[in-house]
C-alpha atoms as a PDB file:
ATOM      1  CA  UNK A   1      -1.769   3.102  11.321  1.00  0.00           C
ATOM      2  CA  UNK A   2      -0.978   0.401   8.936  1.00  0.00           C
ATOM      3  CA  UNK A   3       2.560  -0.005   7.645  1.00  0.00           C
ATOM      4  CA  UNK A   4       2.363  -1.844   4.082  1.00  0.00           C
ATOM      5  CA  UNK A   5       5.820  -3.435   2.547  1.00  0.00           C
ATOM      6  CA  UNK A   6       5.509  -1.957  -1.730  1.00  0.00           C
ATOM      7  CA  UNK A   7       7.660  -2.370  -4.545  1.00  0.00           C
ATOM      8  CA  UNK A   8       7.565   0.452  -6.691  1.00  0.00           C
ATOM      9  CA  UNK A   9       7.005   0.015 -10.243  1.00  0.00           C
ATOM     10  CA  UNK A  10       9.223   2.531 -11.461  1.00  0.00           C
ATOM     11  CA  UNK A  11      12.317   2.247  -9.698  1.00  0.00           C
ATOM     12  CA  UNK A  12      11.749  -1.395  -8.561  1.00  0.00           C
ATOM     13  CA  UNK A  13      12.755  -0.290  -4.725  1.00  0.00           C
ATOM     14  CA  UNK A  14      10.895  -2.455  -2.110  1.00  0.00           C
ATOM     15  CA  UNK A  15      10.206  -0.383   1.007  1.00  0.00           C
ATOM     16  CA  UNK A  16       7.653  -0.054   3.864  1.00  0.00           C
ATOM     17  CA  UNK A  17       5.274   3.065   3.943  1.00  0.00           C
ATOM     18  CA  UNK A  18       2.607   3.610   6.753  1.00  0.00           C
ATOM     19  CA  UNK A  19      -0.301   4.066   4.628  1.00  0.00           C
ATOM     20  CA  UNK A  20      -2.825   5.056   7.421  1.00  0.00           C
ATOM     21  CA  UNK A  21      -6.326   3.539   8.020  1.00  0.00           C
ATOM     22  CA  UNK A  22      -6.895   1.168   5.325  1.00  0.00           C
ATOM     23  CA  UNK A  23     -10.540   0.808   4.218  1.00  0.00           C
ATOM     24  CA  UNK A  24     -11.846  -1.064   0.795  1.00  0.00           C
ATOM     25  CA  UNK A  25     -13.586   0.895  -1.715  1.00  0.00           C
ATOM     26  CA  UNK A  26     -17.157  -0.795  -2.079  1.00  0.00           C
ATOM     27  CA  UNK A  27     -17.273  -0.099  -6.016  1.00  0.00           C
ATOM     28  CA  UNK A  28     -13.792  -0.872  -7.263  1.00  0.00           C
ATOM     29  CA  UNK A  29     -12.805  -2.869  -4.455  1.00  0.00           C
ATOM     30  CA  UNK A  30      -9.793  -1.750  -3.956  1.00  0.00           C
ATOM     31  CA  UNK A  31      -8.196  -0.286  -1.032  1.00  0.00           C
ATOM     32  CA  UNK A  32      -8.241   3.298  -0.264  1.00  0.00           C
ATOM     33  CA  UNK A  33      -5.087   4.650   2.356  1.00  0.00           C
ATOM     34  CA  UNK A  34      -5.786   7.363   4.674  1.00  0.00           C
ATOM     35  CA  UNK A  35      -2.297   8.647   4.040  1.00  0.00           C
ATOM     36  CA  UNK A  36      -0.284   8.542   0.429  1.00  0.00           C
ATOM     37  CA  UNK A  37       1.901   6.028  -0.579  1.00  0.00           C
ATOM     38  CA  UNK A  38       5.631   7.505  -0.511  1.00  0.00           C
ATOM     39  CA  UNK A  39       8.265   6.152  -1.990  1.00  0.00           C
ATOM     40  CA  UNK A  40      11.408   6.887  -1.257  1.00  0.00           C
ATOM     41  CA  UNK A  41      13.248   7.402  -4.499  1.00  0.00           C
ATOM     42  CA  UNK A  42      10.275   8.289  -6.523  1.00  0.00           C
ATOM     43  CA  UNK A  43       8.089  10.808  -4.057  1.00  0.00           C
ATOM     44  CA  UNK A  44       4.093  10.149  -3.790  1.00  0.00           C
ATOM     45  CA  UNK A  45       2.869   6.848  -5.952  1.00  0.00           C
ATOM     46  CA  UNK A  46      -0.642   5.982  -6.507  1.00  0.00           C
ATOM     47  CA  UNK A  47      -1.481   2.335  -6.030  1.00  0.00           C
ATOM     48  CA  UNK A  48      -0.996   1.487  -9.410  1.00  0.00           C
ATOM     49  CA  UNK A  49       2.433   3.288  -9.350  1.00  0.00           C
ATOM     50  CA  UNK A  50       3.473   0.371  -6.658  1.00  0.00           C
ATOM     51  CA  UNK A  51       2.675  -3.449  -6.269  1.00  0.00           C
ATOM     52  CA  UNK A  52       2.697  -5.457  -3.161  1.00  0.00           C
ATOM     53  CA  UNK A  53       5.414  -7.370  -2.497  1.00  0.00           C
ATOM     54  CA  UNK A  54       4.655 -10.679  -0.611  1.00  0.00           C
ATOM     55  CA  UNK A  55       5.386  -9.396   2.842  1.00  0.00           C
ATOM     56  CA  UNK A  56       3.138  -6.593   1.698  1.00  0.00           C
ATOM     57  CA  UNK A  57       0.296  -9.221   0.940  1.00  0.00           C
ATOM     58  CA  UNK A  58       0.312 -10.229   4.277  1.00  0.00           C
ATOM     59  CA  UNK A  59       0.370  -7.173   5.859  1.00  0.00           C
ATOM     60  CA  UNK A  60      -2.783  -5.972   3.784  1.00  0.00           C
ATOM     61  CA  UNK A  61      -4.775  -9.465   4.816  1.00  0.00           C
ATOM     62  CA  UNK A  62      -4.037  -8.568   8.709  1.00  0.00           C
ATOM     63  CA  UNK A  63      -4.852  -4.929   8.644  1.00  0.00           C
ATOM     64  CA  UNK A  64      -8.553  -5.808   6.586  1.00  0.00           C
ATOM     65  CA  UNK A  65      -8.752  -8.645   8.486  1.00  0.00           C
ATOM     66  CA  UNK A  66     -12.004  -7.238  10.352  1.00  0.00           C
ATOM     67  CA  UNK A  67     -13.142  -4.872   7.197  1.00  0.00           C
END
């Protein structure tokens, strides 16, 4: 369980969403979330729907810390 601080692109709301296990997808490089990202106002957001807030940043680097 990993819970990841986003700011959602559409309605600019920051909040925190447990995104599951985090892994990094070996040909994009990006990460893939074993759960979906939720925001609250907006419903279900794909990763380009949200960005990562600093807070967020950090919380990414210490849950792929050992990836």
């Amino acid at each position: 369980m990993a819970i990841i601080n986003f700011e959602c692109k559409q309605c600019r709301m920051e909040f925190d969403c447990d995104v599951g296990d985090i892994s990094i997808n070996e040909q994009t490089m990006r990460p893939d979330f074993g759960k979906p990202i939720v925001c609250p106002r907006c419903g279900e957001r794909t990763i380009d729907g949200v960005l990562l807030t600093e807070l967020g940043q950090s919380q990414m680097t210490e849950a792929t810390w050992d990836l």
